[in-house]
N, C-alpha and C. Protein backbone atom coordinates (compact mmCIF):
# COMPACT_ATOMS: atom_id res chain seq x y z
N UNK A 1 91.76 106.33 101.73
CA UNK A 1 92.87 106.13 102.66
C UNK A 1 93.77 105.01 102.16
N UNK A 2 95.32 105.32 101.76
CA UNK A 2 96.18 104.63 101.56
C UNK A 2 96.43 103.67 102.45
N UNK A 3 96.29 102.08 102.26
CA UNK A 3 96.18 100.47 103.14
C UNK A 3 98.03 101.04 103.57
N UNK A 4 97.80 100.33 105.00
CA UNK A 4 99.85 100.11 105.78
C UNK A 4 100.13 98.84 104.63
N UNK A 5 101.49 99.30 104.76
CA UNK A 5 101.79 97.45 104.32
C UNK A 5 102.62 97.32 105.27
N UNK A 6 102.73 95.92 105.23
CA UNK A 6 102.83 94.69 106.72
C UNK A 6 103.79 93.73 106.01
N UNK A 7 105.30 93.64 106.82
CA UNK A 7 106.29 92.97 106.69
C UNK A 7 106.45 91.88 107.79
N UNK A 8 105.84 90.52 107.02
CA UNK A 8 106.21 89.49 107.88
C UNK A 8 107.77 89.20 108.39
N UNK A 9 108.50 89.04 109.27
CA UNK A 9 109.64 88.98 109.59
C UNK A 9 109.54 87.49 110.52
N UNK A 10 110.45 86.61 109.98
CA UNK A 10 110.50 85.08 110.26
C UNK A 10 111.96 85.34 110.75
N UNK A 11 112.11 84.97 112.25
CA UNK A 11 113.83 85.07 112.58
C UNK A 11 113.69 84.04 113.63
N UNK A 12 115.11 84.39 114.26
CA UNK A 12 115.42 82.98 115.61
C UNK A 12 114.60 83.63 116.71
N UNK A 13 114.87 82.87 117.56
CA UNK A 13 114.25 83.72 118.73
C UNK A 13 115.58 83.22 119.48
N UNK A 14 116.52 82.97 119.06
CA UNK A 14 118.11 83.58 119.91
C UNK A 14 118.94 84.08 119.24
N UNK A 15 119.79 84.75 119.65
CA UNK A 15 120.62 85.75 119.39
C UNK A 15 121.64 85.05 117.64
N UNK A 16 121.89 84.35 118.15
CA UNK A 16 123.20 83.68 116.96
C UNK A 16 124.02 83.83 117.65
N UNK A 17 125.10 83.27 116.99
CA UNK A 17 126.56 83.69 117.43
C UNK A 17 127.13 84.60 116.99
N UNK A 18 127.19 85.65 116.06
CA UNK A 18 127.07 86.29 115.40
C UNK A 18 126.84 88.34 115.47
N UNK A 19 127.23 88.84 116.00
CA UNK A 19 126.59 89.66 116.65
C UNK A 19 125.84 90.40 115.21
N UNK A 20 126.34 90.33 114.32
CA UNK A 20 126.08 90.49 112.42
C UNK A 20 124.40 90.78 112.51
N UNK A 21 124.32 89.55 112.91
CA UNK A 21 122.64 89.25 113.25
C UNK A 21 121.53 90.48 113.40
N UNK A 22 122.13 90.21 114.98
CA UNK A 22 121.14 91.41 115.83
C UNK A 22 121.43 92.85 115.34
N UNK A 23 122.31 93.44 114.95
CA UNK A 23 122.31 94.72 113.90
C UNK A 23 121.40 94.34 113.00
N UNK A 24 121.68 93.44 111.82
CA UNK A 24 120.97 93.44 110.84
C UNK A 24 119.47 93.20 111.61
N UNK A 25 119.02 92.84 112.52
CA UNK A 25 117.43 92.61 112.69
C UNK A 25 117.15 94.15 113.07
N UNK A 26 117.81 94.97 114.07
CA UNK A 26 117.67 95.95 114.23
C UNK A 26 117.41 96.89 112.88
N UNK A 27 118.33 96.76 112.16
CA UNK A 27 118.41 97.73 110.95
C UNK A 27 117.19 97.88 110.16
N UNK A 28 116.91 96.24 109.88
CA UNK A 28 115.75 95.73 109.08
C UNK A 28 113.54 96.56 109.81
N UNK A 29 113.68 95.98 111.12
CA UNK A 29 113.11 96.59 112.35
C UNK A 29 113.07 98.52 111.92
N UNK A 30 114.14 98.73 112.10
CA UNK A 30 113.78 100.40 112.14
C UNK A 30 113.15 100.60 110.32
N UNK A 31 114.39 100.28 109.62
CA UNK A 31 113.85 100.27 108.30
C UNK A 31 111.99 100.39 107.85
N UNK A 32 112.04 99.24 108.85
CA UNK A 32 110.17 98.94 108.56
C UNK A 32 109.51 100.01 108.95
N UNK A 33 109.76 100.56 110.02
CA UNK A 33 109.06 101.55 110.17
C UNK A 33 109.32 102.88 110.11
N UNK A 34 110.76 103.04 108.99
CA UNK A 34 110.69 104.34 108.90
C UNK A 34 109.70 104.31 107.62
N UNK A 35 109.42 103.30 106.65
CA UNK A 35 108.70 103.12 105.83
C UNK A 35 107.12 103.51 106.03
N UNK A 36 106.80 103.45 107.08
CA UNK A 36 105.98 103.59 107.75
C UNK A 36 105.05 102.00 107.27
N UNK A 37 105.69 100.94 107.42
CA UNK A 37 105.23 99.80 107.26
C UNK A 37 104.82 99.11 108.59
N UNK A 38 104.34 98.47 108.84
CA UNK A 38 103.97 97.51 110.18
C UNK A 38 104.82 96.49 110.07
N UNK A 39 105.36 95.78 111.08
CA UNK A 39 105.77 94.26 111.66
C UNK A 39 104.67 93.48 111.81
N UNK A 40 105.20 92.62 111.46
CA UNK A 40 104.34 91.29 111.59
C UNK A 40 105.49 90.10 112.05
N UNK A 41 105.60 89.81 112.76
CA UNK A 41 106.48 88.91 113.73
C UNK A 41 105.99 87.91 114.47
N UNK A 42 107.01 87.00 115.45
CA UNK A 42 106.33 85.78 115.50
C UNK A 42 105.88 86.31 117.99
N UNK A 43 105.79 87.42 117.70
CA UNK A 43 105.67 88.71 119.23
C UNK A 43 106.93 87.84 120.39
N UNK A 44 107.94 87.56 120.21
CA UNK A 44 108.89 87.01 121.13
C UNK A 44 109.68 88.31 121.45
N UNK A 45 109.76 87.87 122.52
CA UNK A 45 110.98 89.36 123.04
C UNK A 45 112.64 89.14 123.37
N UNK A 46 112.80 88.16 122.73
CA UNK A 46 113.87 87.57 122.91
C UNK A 46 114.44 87.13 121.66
N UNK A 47 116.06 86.83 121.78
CA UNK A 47 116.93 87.11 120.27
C UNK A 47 116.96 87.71 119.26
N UNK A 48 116.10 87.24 117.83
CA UNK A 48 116.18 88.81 116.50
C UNK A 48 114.79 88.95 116.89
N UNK A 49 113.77 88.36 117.17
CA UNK A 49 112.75 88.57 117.31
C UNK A 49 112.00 89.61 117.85
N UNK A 50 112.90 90.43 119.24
CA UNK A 50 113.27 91.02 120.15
C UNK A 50 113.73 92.12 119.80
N UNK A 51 114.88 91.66 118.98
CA UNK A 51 115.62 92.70 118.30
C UNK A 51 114.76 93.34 117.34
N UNK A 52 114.21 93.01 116.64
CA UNK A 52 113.50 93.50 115.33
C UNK A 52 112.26 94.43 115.92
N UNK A 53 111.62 93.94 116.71
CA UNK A 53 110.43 94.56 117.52
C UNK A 53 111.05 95.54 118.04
N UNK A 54 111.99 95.43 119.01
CA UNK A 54 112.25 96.92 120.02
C UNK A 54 112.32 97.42 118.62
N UNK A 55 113.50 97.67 117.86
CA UNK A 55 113.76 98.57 117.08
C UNK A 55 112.85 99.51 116.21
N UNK A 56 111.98 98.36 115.73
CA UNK A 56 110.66 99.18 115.28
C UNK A 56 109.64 100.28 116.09
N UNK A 57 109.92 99.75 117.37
CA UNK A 57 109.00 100.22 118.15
C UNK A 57 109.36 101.79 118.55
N UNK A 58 110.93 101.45 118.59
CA UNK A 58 111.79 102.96 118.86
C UNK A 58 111.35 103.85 117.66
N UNK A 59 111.17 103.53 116.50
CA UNK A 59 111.23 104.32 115.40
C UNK A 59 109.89 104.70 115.53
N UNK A 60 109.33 104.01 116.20
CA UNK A 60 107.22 104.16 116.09
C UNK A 60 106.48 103.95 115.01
N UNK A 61 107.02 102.90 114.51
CA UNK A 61 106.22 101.64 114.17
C UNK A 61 105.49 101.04 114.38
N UNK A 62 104.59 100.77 114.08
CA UNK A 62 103.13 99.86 114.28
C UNK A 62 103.88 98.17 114.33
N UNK A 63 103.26 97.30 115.44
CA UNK A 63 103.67 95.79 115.27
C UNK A 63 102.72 95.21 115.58
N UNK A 64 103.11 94.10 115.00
CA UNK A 64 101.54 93.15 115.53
C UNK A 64 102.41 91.66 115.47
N UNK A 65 102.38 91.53 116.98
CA UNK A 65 102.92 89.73 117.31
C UNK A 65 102.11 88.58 117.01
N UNK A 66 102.33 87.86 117.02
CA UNK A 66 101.72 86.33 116.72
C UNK A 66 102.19 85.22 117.32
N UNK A 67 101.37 84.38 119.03
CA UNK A 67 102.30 83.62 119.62
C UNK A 67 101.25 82.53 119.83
N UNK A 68 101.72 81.29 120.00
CA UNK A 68 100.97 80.37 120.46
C UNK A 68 100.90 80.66 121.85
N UNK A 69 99.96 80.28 122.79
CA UNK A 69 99.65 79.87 124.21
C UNK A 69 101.27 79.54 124.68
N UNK A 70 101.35 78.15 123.91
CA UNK A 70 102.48 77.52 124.40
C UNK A 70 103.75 77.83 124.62
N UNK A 71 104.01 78.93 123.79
CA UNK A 71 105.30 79.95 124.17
C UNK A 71 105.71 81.20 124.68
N UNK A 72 104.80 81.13 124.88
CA UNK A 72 104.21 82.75 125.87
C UNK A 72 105.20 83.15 126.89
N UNK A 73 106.03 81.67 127.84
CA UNK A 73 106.74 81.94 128.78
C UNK A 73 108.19 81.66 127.91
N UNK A 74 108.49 80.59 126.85
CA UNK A 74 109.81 80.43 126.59
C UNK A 74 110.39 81.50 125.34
N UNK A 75 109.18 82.81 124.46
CA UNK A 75 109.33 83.12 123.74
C UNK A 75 109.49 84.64 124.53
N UNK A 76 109.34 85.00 125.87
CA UNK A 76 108.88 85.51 126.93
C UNK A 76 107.97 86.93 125.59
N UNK A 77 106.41 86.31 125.48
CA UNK A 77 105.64 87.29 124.86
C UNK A 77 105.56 88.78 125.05
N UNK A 78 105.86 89.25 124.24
CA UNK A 78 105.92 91.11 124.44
C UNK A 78 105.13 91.68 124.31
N UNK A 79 104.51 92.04 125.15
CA UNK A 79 102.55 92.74 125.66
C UNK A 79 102.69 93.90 125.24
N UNK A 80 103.06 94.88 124.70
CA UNK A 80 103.73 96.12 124.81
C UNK A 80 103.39 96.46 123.07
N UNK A 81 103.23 95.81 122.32
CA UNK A 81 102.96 95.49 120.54
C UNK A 81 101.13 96.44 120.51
N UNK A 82 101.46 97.00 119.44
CA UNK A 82 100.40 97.53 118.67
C UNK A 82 98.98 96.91 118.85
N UNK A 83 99.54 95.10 118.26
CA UNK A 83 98.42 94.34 118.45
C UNK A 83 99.35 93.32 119.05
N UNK A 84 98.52 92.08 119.60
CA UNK A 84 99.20 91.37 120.04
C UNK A 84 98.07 90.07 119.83
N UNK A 85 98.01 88.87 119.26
CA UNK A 85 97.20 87.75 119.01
C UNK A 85 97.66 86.54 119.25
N UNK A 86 97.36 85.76 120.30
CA UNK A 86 98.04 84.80 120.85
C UNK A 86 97.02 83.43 120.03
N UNK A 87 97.66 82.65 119.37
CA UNK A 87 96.92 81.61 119.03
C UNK A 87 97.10 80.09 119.74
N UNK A 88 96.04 78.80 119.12
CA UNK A 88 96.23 77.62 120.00
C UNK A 88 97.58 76.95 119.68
N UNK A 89 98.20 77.12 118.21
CA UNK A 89 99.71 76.09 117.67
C UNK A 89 100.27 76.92 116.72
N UNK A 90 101.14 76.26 116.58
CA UNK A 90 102.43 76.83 115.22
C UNK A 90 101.90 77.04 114.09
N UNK A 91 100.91 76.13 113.44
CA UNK A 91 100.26 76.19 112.63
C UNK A 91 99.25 77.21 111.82
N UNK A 92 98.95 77.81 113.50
CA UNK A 92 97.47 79.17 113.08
C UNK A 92 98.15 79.84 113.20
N UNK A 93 99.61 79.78 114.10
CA UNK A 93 100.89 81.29 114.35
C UNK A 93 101.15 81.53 112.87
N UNK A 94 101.76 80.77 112.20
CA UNK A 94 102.23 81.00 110.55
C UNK A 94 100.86 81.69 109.61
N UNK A 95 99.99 81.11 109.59
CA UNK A 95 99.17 81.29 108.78
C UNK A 95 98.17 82.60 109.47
N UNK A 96 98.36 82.98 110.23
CA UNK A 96 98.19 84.10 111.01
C UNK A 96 98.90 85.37 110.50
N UNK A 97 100.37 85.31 110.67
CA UNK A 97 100.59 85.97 110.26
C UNK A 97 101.15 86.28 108.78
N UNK A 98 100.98 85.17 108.01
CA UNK A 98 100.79 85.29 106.83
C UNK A 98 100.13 86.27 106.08
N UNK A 99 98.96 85.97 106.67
CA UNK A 99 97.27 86.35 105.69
C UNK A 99 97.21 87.61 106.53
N UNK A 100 98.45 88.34 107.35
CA UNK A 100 98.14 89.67 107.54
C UNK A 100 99.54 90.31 107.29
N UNK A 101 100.28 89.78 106.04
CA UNK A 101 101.32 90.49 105.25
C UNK A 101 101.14 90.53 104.09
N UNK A 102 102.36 91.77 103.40
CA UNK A 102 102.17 91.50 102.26
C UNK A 102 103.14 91.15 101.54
N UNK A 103 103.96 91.00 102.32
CA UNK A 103 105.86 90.69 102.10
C UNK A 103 106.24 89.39 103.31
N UNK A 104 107.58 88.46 103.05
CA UNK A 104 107.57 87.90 103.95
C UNK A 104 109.32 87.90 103.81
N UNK A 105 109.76 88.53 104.72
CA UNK A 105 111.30 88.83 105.22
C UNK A 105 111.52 87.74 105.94
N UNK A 106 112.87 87.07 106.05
CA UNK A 106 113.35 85.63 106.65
C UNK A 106 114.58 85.95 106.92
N UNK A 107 114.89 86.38 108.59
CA UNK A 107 116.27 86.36 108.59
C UNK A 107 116.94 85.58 109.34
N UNK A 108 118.62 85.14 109.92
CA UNK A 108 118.60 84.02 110.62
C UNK A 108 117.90 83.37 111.77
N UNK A 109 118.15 82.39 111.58
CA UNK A 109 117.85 81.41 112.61
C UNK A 109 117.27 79.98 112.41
N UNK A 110 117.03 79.26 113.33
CA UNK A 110 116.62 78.29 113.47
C UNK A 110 115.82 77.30 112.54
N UNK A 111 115.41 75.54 113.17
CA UNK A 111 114.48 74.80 112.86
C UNK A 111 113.01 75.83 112.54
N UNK A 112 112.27 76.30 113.76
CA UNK A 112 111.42 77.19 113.62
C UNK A 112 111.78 78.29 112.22
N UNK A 113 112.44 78.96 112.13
CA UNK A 113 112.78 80.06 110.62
C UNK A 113 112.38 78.96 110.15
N UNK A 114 113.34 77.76 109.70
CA UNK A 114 113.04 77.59 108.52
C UNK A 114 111.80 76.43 108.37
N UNK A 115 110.80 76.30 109.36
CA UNK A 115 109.73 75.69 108.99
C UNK A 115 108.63 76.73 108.57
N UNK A 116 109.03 77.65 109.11
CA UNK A 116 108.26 78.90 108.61
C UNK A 116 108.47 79.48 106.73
N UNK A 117 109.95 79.37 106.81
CA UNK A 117 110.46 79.78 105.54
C UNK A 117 109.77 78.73 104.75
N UNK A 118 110.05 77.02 104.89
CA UNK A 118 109.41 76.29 103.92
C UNK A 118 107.75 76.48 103.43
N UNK A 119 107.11 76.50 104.55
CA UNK A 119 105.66 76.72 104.58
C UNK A 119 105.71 77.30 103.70
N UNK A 120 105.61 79.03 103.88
CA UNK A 120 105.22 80.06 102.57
C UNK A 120 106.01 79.90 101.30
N UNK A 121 107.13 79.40 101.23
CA UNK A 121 107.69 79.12 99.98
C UNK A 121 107.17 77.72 99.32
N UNK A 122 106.30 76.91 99.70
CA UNK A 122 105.52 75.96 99.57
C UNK A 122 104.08 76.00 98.87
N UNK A 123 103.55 76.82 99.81
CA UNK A 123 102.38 78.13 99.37
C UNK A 123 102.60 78.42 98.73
N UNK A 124 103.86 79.03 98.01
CA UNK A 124 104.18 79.69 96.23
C UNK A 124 103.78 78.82 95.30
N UNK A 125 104.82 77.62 95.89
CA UNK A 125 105.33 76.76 94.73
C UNK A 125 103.65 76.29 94.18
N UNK A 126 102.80 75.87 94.99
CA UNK A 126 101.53 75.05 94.83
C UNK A 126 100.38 76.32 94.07
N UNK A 127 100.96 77.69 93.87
CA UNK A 127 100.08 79.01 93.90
C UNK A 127 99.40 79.44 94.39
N UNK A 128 99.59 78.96 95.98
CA UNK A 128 98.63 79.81 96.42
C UNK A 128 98.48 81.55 96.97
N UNK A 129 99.89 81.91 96.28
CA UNK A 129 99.86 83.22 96.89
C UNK A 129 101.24 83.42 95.78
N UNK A 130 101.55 85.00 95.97
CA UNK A 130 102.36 85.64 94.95
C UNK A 130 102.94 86.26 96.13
N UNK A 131 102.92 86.64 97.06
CA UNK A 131 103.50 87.81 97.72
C UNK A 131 104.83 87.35 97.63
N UNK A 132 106.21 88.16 97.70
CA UNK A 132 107.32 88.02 97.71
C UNK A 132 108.09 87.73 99.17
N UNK A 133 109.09 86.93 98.75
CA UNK A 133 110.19 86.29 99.95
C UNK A 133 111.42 86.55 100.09
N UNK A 134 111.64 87.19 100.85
CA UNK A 134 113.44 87.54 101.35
C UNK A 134 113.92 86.70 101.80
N UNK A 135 115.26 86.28 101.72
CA UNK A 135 116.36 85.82 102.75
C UNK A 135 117.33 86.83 102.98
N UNK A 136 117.43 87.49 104.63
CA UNK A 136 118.48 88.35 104.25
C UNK A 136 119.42 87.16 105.01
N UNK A 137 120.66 87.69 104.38
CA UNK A 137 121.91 86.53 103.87
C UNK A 137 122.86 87.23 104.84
N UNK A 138 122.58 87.53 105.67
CA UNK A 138 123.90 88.10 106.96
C UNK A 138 124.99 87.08 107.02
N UNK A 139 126.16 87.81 106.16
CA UNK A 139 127.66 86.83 106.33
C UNK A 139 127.08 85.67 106.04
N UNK A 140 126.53 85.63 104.93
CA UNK A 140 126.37 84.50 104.53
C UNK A 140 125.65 83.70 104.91
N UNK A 141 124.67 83.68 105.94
CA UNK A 141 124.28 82.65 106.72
C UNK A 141 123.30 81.79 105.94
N UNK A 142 122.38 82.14 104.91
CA UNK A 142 121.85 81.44 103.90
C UNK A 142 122.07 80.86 102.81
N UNK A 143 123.23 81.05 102.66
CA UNK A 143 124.18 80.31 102.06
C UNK A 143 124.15 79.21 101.60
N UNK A 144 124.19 77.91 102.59
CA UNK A 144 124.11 76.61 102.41
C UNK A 144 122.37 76.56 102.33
N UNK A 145 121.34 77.31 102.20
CA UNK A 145 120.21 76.94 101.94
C UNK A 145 119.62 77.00 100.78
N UNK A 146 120.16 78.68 100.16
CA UNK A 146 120.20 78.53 98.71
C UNK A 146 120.81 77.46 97.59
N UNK A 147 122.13 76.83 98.42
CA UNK A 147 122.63 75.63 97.62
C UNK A 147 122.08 74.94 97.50
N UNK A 148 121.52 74.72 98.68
CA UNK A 148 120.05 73.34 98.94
C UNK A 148 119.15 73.57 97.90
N UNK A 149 118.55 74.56 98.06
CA UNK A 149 117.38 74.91 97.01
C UNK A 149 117.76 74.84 95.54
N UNK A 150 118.80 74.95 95.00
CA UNK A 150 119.68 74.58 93.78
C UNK A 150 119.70 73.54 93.49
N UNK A 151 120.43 72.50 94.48
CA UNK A 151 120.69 71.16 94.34
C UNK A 151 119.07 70.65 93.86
N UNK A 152 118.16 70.74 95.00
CA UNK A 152 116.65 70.31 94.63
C UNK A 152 116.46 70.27 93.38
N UNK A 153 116.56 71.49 92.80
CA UNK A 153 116.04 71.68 90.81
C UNK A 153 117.18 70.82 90.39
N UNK A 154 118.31 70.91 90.80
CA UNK A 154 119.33 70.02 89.67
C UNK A 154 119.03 68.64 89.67
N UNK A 155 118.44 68.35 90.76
CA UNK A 155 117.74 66.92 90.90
C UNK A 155 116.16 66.35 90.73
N UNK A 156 115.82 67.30 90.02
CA UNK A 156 114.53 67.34 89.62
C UNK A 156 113.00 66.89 90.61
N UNK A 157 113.70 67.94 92.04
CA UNK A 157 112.07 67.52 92.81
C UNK A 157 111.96 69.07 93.09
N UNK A 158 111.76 70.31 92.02
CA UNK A 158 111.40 71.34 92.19
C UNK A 158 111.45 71.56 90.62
N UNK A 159 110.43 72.26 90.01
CA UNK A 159 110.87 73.19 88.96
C UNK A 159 111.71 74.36 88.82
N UNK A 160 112.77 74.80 87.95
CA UNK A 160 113.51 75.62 88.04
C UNK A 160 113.38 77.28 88.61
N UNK A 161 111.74 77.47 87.67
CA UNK A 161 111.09 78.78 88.41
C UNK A 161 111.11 78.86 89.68
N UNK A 162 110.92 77.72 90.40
CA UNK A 162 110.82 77.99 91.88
C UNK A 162 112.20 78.82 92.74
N UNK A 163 113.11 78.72 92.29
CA UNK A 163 114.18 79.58 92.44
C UNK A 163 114.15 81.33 91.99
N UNK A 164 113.08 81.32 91.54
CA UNK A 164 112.98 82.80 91.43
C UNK A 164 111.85 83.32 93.10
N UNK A 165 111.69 82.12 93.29
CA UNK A 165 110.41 82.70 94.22
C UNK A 165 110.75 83.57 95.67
N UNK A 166 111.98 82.94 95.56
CA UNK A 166 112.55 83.70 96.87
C UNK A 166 114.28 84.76 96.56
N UNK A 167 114.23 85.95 97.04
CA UNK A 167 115.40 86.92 96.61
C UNK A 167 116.12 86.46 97.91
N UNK A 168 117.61 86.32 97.68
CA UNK A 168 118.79 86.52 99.11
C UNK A 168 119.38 88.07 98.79
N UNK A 169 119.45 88.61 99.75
CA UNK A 169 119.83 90.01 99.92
C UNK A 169 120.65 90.54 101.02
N UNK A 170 122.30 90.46 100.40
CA UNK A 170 123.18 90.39 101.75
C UNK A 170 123.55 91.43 102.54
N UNK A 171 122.77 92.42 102.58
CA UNK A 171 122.55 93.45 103.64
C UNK A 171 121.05 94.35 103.45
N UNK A 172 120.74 95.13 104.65
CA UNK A 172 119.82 95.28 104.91
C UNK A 172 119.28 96.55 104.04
N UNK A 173 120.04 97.14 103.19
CA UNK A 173 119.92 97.80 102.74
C UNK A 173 119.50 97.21 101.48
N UNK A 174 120.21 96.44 100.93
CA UNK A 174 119.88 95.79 99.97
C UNK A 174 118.16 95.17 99.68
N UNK A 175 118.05 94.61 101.58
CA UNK A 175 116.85 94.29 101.23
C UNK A 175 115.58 95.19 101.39
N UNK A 176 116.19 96.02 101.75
CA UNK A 176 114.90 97.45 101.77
C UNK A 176 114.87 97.92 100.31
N UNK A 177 115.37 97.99 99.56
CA UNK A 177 115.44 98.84 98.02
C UNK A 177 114.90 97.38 97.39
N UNK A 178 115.04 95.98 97.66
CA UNK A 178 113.83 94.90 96.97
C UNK A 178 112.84 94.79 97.43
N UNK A 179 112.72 94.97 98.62
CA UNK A 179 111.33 95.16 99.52
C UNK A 179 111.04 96.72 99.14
N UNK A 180 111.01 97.64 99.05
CA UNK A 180 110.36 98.69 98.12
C UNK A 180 109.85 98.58 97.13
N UNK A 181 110.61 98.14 96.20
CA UNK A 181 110.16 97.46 95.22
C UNK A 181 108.97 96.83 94.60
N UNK A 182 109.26 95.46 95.33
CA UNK A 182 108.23 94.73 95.58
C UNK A 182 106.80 95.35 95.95
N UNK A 183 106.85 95.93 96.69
CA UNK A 183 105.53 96.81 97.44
C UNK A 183 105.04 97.76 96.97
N UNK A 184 105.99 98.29 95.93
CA UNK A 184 105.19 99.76 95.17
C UNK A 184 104.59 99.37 94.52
């Protein structure tokens, strides 16, 4: 029996300003499961988070959420998921749903995205894992992070390879044909 593969998806849990956004989470969302891939998400029902889940779910997609206790009411948790695993902190949420992907997709949003985004791209840098990292780059919105991540190597507190560790991919299409890829 051929293993699912499981697309971690790291987003806001509000909308943006942007409406760019919530299409692209949607797009990304159905994508996954026309693949017949699983979600792996952070189970919020609210902003891309929300977005990405319904959409998958419409297509009939397999998901599996990942929430702390503590956000259960402000993330308003979506009971309704394939699987659903509520943990004690942020900490076992990430690494939770880490160690049950095999890809890790990052699209906008927040402090939260990107403590999530640093973590596993951290995890690379140190080797503890190979699996591959998206940014999808909706209108740009990753933009000023990839510069960041540039500037770092030009200033010598990253090695240069580390810039290969993560792909930006400015539509969703784009990032389904690297995320194929990657996974075959």
């Amino acid at each position: 029996m051929m293993q699912v593969r499981s697309v971690c998806v790291f987003c806001g849990s509000r909308p943006g300003q942007n409406e760019h956004y919530a299409r692209d989470a949607r797009a990304v969302g159905q994508s996954i499961a026309r693949k017949g891939w699983r979600l792996v998400y952070g189970a919020g029902d609210v902003g891309l988070m929300g977005e990405v889940a319904r959409a998958t779910q419409a297509e009939g997609g397999p998901t599996m959420g990942v929430i702390p206790t503590s956000l259960m009411g402000r993330e308003v948790g979506k009971r309704d998921l394939t699987q659903l695993v509520i943990t004690e902190d942020m900490h076992e949420r990430k690494k939770v749903m880490f160690m049950n992907s095999d890809a890790i997709v990052v699209l906008p949003g927040g402090a939260g995205t990107l403590d999530e985004f640093f973590e596993v791209l951290t995890w690379r840098q140190i080797g503890l894992h190979t699996k591959p990292i998206f940014l999808l780059n909706t209108d740009g919105y990753w933009t000023p992070l990839t510069q960041l991540m540039n500037h770092i190597v030009e200033r010598g507190f990253a090695e240069e390879d580390s810039l290969g560790f993560t792909l930006s991919c400015a539509t969703p299409d784009e990032l389904m044909t690297a995320l194929t890829k990657a996974l075959a």
